[in-house]
Protein backbone atom coordinates (compact mmCIF):
# COMPACT_ATOMS: atom_id res chain seq x y z
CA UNK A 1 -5.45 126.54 48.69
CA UNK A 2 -9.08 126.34 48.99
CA UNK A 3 -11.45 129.22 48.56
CA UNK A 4 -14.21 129.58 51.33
CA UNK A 5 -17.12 131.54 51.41
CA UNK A 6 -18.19 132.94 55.19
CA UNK A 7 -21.83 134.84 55.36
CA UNK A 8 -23.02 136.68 58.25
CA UNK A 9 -26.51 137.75 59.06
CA UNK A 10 -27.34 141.34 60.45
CA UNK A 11 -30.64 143.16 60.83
CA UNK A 12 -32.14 146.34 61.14
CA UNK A 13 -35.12 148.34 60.93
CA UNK A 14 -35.89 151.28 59.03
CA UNK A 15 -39.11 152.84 56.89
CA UNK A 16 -39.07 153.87 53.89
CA UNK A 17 -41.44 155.39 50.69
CA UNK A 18 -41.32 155.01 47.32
CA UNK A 19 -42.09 158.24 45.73
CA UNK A 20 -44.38 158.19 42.53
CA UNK A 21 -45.03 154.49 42.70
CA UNK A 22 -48.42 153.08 42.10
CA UNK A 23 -49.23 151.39 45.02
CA UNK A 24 -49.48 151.20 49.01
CA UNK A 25 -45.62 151.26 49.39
CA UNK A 26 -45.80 155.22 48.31
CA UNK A 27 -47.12 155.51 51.88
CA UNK A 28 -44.52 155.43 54.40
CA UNK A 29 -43.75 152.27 56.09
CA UNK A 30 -41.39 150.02 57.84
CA UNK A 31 -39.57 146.84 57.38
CA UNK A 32 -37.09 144.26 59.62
CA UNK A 33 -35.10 143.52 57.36
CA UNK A 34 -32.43 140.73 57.18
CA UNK A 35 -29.00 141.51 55.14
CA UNK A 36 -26.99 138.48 54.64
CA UNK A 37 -23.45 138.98 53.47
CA UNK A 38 -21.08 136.73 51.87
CA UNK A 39 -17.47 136.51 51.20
CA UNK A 40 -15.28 134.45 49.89
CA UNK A 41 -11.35 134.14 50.08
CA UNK A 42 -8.68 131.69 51.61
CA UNK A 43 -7.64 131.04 55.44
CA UNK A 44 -5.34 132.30 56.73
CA UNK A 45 -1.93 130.12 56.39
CA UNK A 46 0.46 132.26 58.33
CA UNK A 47 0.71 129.95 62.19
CA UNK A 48 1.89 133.25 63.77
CA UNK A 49 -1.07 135.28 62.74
CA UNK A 50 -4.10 135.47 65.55
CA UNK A 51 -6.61 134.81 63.01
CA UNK A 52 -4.59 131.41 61.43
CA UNK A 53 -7.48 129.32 59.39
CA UNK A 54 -9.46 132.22 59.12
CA UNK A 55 -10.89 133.69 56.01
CA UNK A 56 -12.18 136.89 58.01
CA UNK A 57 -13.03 136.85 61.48
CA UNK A 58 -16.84 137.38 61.86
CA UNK A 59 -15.93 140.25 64.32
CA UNK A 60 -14.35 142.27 61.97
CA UNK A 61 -16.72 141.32 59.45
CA UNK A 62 -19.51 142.83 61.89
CA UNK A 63 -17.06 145.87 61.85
CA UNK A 64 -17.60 146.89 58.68
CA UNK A 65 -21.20 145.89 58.15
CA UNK A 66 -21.87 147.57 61.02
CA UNK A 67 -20.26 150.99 60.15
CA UNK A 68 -20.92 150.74 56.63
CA UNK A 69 -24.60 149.94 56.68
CA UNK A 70 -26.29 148.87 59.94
CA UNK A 71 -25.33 152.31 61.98
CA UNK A 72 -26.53 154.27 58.90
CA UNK A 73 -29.87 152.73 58.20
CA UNK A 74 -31.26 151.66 61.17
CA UNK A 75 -34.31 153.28 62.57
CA UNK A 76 -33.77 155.44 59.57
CA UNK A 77 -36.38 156.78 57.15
CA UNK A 78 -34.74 156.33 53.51
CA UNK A 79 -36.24 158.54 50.99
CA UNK A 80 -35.64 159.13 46.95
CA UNK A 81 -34.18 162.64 46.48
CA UNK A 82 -37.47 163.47 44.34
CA UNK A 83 -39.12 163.95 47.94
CA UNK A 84 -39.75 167.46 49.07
CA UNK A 85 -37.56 168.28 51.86
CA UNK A 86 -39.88 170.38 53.32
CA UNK A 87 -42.22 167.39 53.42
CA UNK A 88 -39.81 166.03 55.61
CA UNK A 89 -39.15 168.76 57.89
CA UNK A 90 -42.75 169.20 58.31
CA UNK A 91 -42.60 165.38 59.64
CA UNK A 92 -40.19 167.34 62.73
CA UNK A 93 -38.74 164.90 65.51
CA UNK A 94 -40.41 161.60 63.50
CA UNK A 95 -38.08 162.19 60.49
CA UNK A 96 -35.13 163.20 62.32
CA UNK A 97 -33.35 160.02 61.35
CA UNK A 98 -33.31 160.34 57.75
CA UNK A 99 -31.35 159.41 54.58
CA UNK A 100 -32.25 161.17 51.33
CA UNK A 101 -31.01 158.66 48.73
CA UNK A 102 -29.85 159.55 44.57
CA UNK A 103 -32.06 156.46 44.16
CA UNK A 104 -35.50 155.09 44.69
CA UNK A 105 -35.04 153.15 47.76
CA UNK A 106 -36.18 149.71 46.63
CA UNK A 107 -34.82 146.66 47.93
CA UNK A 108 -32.81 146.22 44.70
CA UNK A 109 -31.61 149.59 44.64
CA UNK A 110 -30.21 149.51 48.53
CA UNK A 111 -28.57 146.08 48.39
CA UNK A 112 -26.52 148.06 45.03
CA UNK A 113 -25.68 150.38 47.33
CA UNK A 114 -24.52 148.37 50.14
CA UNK A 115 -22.39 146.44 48.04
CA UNK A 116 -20.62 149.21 46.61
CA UNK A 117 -19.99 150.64 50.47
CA UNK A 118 -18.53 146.67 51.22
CA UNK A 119 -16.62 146.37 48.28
CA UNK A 120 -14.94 149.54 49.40
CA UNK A 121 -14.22 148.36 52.75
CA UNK A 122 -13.16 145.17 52.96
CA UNK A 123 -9.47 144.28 53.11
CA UNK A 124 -7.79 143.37 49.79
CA UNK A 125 -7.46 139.46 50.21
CA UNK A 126 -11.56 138.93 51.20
CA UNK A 127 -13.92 139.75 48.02
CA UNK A 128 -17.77 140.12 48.39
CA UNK A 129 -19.00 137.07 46.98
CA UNK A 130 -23.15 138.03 47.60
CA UNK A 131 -26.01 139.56 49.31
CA UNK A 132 -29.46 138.95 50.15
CA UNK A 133 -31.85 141.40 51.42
CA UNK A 134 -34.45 140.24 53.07
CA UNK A 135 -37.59 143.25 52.75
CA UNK A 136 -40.31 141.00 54.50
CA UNK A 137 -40.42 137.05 55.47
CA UNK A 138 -40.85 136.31 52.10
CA UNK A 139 -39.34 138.94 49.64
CA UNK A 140 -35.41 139.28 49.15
CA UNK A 141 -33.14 140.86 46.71
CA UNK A 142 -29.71 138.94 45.73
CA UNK A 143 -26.28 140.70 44.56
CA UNK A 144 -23.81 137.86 43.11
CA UNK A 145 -20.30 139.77 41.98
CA UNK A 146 -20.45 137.23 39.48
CA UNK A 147 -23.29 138.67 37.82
CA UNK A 148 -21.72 141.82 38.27
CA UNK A 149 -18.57 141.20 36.84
């Protein structure tokens, strides 16, 4: 049987600061960024299942991605744990929505993180093949398992 690859595209916002970096992205700030997220496995063979030719169904690949990442991090501020939490309760209602992380929250370092959390969640016969994190229009991180192998 053939082995398929199915991506879907999500987005979110969220702000974030990169604490003890030497430049502008110290500062708070936001981004829209674009998560793409690939998988790859075989349809479905079985005529008498609902989901027959499928690899996933996008729905339940919205599901996860959705509970895993998207509910999380959106309109979220995502800070390293080297930030002062009183800094951030200082910040009151506009920091109400945040996620102190064990890591700096680059790009690179969040898509590792999401695809441990999708690794985790997706059923046993569909394997994370890659992701791409889109930061800005023109700057993306990429996760390939088989670099990760």
């Amino acid at each position: 049987m053939a082995r398929i690859r199915i991506t879907k595209e999500f987005r979110f916002e969220a702000a974030h600061a990169l604490h003890n970096y030497d430049g502008l992205c110290r500062n708070i700030h936001g981004h829209s960024y674009i998560l793409k997220v690939t998988v790859i496995g075989e349809p479905i063979t079985d005529s008498n299942s609902p989901k027959l030719g499928m690899v996933m169904d996008f729905g339940d690949l919205k599901d996860i991605v959705n509970r895993e990442i998207i509910s999380e991090f959106d309109h979220a501020l995502i800070v390293s744990r080297n930030v002062s939490q009183d800094t951030i309760r200082e910040m009151g209602q506009m920091a109400e929505r945040h996620f102190v992380m064990s890591y700096q929250p680059t790009c690179e370092n969040m898509i590792i993180d999401f695809a441990d959390r999708l690794k985790k969640a997706l059923p046993s016969n569909v394997k994370l093949h890659s992701l791409r994190l889109n930061e800005t229009a023109g700057s993306y991180a990429e996760w390939f398992a088989s670099d990760n192998e």
